[in-house]
C-alpha atoms as a PDB file:
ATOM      1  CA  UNK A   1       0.000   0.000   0.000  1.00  0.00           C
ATOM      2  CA  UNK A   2       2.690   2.478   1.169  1.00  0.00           C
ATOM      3  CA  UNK A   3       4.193   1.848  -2.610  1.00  0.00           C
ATOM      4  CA  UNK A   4       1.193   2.573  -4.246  1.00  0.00           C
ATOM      5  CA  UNK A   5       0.457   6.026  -2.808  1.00  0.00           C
ATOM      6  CA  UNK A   6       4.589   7.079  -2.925  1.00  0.00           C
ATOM      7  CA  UNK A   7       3.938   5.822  -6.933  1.00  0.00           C
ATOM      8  CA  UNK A   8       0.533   8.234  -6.608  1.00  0.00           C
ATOM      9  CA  UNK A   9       2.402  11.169  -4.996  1.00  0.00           C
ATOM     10  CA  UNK A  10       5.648  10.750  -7.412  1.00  0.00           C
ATOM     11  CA  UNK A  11       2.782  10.851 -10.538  1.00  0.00           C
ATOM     12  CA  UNK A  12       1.280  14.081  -9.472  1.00  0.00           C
ATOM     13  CA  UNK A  13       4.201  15.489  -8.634  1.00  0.00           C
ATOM     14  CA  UNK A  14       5.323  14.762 -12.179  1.00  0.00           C
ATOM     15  CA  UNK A  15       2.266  15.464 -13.811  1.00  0.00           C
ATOM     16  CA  UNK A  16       2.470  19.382 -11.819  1.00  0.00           C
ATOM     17  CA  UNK A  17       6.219  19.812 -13.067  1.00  0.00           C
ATOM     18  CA  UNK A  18       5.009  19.096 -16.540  1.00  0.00           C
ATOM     19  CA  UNK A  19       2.377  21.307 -16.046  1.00  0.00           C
ATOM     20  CA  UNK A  20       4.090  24.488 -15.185  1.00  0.00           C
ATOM     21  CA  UNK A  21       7.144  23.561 -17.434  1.00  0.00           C
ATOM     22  CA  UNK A  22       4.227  23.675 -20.428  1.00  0.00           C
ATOM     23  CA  UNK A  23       2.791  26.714 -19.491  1.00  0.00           C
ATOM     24  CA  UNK A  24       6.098  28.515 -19.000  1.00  0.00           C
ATOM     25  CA  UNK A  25       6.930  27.302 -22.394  1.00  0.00           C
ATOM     26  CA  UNK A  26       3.379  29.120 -23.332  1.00  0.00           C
ATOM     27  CA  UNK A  27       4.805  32.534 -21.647  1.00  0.00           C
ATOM     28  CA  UNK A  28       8.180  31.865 -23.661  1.00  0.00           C
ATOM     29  CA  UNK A  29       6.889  30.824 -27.040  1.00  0.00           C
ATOM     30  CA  UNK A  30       4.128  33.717 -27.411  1.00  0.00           C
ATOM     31  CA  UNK A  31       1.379  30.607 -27.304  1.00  0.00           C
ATOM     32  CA  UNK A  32      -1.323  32.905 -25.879  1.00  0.00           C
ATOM     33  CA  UNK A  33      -4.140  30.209 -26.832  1.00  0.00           C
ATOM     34  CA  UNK A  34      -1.984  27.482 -24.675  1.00  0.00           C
ATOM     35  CA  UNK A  35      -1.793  30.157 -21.593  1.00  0.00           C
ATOM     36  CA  UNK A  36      -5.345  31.410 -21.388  1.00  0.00           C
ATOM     37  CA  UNK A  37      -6.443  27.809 -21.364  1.00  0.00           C
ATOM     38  CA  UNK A  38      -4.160  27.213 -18.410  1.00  0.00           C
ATOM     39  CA  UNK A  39      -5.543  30.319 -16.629  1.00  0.00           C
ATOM     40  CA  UNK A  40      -9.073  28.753 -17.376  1.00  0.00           C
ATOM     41  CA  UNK A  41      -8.284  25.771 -16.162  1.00  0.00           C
ATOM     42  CA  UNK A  42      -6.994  27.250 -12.649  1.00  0.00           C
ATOM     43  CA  UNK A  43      -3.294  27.145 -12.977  1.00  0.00           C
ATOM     44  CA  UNK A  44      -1.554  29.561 -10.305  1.00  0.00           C
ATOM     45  CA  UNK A  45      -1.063  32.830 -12.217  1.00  0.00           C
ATOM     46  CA  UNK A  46       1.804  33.454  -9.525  1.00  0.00           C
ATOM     47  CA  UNK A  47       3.456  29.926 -10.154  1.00  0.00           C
ATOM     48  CA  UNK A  48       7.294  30.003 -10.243  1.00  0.00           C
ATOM     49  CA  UNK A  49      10.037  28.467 -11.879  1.00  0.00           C
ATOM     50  CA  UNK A  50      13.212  26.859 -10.746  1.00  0.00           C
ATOM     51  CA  UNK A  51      14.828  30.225 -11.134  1.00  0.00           C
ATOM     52  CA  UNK A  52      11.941  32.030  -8.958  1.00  0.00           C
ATOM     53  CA  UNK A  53      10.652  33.566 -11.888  1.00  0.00           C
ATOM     54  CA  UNK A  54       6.780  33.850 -12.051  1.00  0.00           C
ATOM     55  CA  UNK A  55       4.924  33.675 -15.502  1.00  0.00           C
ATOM     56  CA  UNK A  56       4.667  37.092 -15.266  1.00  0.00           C
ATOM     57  CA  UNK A  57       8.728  37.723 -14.865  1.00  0.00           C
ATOM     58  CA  UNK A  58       9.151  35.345 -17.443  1.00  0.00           C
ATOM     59  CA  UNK A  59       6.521  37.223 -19.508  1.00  0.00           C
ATOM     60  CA  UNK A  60       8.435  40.386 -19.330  1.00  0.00           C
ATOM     61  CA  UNK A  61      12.064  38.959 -19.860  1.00  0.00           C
ATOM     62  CA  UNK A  62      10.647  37.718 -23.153  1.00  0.00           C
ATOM     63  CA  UNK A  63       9.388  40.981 -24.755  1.00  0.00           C
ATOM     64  CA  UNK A  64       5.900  38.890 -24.783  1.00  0.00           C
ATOM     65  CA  UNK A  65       3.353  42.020 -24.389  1.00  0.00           C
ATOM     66  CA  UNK A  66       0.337  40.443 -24.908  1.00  0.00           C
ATOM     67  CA  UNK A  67       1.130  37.914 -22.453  1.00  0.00           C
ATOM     68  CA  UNK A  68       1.983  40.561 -20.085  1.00  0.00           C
ATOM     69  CA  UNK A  69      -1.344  42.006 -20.292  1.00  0.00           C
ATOM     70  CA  UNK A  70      -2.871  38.916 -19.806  1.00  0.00           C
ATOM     71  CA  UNK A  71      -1.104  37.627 -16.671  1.00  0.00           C
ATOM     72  CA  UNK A  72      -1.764  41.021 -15.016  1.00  0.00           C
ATOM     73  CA  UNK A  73      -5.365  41.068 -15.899  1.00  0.00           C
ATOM     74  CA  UNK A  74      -5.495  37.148 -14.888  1.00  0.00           C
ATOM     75  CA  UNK A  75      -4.676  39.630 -11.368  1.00  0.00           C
ATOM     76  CA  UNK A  76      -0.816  38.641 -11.736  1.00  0.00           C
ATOM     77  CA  UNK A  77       1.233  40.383  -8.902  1.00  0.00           C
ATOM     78  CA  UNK A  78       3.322  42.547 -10.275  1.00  0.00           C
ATOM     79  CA  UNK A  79       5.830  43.148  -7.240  1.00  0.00           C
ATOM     80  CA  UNK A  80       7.611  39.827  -6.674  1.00  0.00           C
ATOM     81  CA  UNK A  81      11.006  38.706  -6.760  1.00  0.00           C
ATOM     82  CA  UNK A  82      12.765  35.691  -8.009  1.00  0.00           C
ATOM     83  CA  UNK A  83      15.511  34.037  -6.886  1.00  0.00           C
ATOM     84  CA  UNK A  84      18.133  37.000  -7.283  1.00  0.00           C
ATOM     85  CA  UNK A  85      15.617  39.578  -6.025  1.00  0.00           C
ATOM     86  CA  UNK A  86      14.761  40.799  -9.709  1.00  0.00           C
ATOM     87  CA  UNK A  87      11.323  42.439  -9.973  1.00  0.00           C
ATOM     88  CA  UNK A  88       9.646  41.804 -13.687  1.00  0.00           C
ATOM     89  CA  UNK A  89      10.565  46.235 -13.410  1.00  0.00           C
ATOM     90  CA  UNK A  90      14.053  45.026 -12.815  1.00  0.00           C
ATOM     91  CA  UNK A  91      13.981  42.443 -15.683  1.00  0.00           C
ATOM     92  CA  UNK A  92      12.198  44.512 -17.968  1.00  0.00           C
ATOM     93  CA  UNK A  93      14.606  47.833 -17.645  1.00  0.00           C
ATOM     94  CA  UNK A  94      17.800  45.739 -17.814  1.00  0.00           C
ATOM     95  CA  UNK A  95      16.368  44.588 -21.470  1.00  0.00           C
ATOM     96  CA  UNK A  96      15.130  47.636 -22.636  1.00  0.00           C
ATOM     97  CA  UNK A  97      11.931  46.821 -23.077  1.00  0.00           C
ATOM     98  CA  UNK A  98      10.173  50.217 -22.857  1.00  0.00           C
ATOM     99  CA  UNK A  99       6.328  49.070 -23.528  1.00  0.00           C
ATOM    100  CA  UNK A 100       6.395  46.250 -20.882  1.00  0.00           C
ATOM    101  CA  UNK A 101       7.766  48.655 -18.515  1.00  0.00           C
ATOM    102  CA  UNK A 102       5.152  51.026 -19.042  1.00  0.00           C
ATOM    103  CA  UNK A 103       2.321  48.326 -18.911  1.00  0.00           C
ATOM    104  CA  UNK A 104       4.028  47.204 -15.232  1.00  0.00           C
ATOM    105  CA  UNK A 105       4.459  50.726 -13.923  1.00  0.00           C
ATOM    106  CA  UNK A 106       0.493  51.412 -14.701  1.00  0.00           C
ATOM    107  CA  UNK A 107      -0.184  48.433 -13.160  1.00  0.00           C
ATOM    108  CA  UNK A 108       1.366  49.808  -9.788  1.00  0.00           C
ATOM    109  CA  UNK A 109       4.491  48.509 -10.081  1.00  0.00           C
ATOM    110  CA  UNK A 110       6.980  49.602  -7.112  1.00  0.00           C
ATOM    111  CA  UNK A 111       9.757  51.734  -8.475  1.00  0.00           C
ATOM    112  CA  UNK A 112      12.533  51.780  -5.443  1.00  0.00           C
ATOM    113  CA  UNK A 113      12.720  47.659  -5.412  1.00  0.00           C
ATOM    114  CA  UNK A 114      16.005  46.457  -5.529  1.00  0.00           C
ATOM    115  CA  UNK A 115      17.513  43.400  -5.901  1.00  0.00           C
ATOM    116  CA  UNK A 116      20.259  41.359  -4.207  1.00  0.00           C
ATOM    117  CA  UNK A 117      22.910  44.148  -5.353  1.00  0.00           C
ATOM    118  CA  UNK A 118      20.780  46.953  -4.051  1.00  0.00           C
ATOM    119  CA  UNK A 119      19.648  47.719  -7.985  1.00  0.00           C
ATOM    120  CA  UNK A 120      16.499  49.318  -8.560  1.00  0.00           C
ATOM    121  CA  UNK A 121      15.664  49.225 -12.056  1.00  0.00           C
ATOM    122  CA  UNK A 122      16.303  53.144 -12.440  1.00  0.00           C
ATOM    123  CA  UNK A 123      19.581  52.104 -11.832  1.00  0.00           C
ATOM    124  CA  UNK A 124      19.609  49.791 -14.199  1.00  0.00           C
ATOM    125  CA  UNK A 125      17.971  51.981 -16.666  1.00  0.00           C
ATOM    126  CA  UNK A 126      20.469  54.662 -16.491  1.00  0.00           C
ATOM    127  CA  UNK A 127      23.427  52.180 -16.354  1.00  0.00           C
ATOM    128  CA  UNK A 128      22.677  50.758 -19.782  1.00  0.00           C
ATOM    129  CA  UNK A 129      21.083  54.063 -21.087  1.00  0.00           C
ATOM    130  CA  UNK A 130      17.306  53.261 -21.262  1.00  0.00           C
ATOM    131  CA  UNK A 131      16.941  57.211 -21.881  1.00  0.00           C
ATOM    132  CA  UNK A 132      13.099  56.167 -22.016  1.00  0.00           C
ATOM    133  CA  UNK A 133      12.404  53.854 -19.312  1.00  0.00           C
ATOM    134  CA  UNK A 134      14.595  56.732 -16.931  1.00  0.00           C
ATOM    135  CA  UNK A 135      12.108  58.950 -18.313  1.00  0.00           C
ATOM    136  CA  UNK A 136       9.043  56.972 -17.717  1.00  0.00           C
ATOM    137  CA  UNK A 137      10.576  55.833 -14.284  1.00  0.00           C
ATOM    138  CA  UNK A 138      11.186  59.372 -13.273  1.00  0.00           C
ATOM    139  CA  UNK A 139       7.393  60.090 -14.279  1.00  0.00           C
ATOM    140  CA  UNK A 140       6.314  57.679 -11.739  1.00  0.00           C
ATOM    141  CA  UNK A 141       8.062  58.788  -8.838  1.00  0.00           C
ATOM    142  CA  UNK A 142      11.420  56.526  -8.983  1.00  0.00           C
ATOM    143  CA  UNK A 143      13.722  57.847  -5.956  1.00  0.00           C
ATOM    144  CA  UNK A 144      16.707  59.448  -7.895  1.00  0.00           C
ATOM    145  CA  UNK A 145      19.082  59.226  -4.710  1.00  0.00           C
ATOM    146  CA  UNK A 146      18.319  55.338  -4.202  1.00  0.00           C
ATOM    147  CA  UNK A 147      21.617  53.783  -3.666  1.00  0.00           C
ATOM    148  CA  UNK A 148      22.624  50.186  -4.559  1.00  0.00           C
ATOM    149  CA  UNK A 149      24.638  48.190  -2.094  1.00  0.00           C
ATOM    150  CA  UNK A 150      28.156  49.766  -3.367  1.00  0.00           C
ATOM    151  CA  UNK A 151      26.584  53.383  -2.410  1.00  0.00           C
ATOM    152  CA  UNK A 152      25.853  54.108  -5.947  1.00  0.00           C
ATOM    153  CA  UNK A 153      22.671  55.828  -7.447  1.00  0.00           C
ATOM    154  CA  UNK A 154      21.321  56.017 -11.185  1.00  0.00           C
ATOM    155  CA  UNK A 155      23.499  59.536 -11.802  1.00  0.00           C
ATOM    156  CA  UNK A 156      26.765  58.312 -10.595  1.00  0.00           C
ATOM    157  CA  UNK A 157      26.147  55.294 -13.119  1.00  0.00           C
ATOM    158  CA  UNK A 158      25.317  57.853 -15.775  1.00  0.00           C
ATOM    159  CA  UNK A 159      28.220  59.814 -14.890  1.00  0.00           C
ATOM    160  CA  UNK A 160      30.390  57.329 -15.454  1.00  0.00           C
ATOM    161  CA  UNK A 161      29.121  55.462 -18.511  1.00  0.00           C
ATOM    162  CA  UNK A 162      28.746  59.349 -20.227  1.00  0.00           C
ATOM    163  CA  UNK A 163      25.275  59.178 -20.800  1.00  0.00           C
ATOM    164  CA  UNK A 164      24.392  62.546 -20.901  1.00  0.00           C
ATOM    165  CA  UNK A 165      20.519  62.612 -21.487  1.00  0.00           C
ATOM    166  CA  UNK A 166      20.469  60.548 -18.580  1.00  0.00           C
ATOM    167  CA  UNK A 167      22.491  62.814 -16.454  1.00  0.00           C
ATOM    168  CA  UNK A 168      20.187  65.843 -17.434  1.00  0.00           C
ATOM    169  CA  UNK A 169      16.836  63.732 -16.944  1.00  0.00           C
ATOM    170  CA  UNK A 170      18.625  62.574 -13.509  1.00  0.00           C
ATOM    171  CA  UNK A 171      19.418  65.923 -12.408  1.00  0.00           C
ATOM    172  CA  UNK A 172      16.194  67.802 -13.615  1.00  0.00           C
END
């Protein structure tokens, strides 16, 4: 008997894994069909992956908009962290992906999160010169003096790379 339910347990445990493998894939391969079926059918919008990553992370790291909009109407939240303390902000800024960071800032989106190096994503922004996402960032109330955990903020990063839009957005 004790076989048969460890057999049981092992086969839903499987059955889960391939479950949120597929519908990560979904996220990852634009198959919006594939995702709002697994929504339907109750799958955790908030699931995560090995990395931490929820659908919605994984979402925004792909550049998949319309997934995006999706998982946040599906009531997605939009404030979590995944294994490294990356935000889907975070994610999104480091990648440039302007749109998806607008769609997460309207969504309420928290602007001063930082990750395990004390990052916020206006940091990030202005460290790989997102000139548009600072912008939009600013708009929303992003603390320009947030410092990572090396006592760095978004200017000195600007400074230093010579991104001078930044700088003046940064110091306006």
């Amino acid at each position: 008997m004790k076989n048969l339910v460890f057999v049981c347990i092992a086969w839903l445990c499987i059955q889960s894994a391939v479950a949120q493998t597929g519908v990560f894939c979904s996220v990852r391969d634009n198959n919006l069909p594939a995702l709002t079926d697994a929504l339907k059918r109750g799958m955790d919008v908030n699931m995560r992956n090995e990395r931490g990553e929820t659908l919605l992370a994984a979402a925004c790291n792909a550049n998949r908009t319309a997934a995006v909009q999706l998982l946040l109407e599906a009531g997605a939240a939009v404030n979590t962290t995944d294994n490294a303390g990356n935000t889907p902000l975070i994610g999104a800024a480091l990648r440039g992906y302007t749109g998806i960071c607008s769609l997460l800032l309207d969504a309420g989106a928290a602007t001063d999160s930082s990750n395990a190096a004390g990052a916020t994503a206006l940091i990030i922004a202005a460290t790989f010169e997102r000139t548009d996402i600072v912008a939009r960032l600013l708009e929303k109330g992003a603390g320009k003096q947030v410092k990572d955990k090396t006592g760095h903020d978004a200017l000195y990063y600007a400074r230093k790379q010579g991104y001078n839009n930044i700088v003046n957005l940064l110091r306006s």
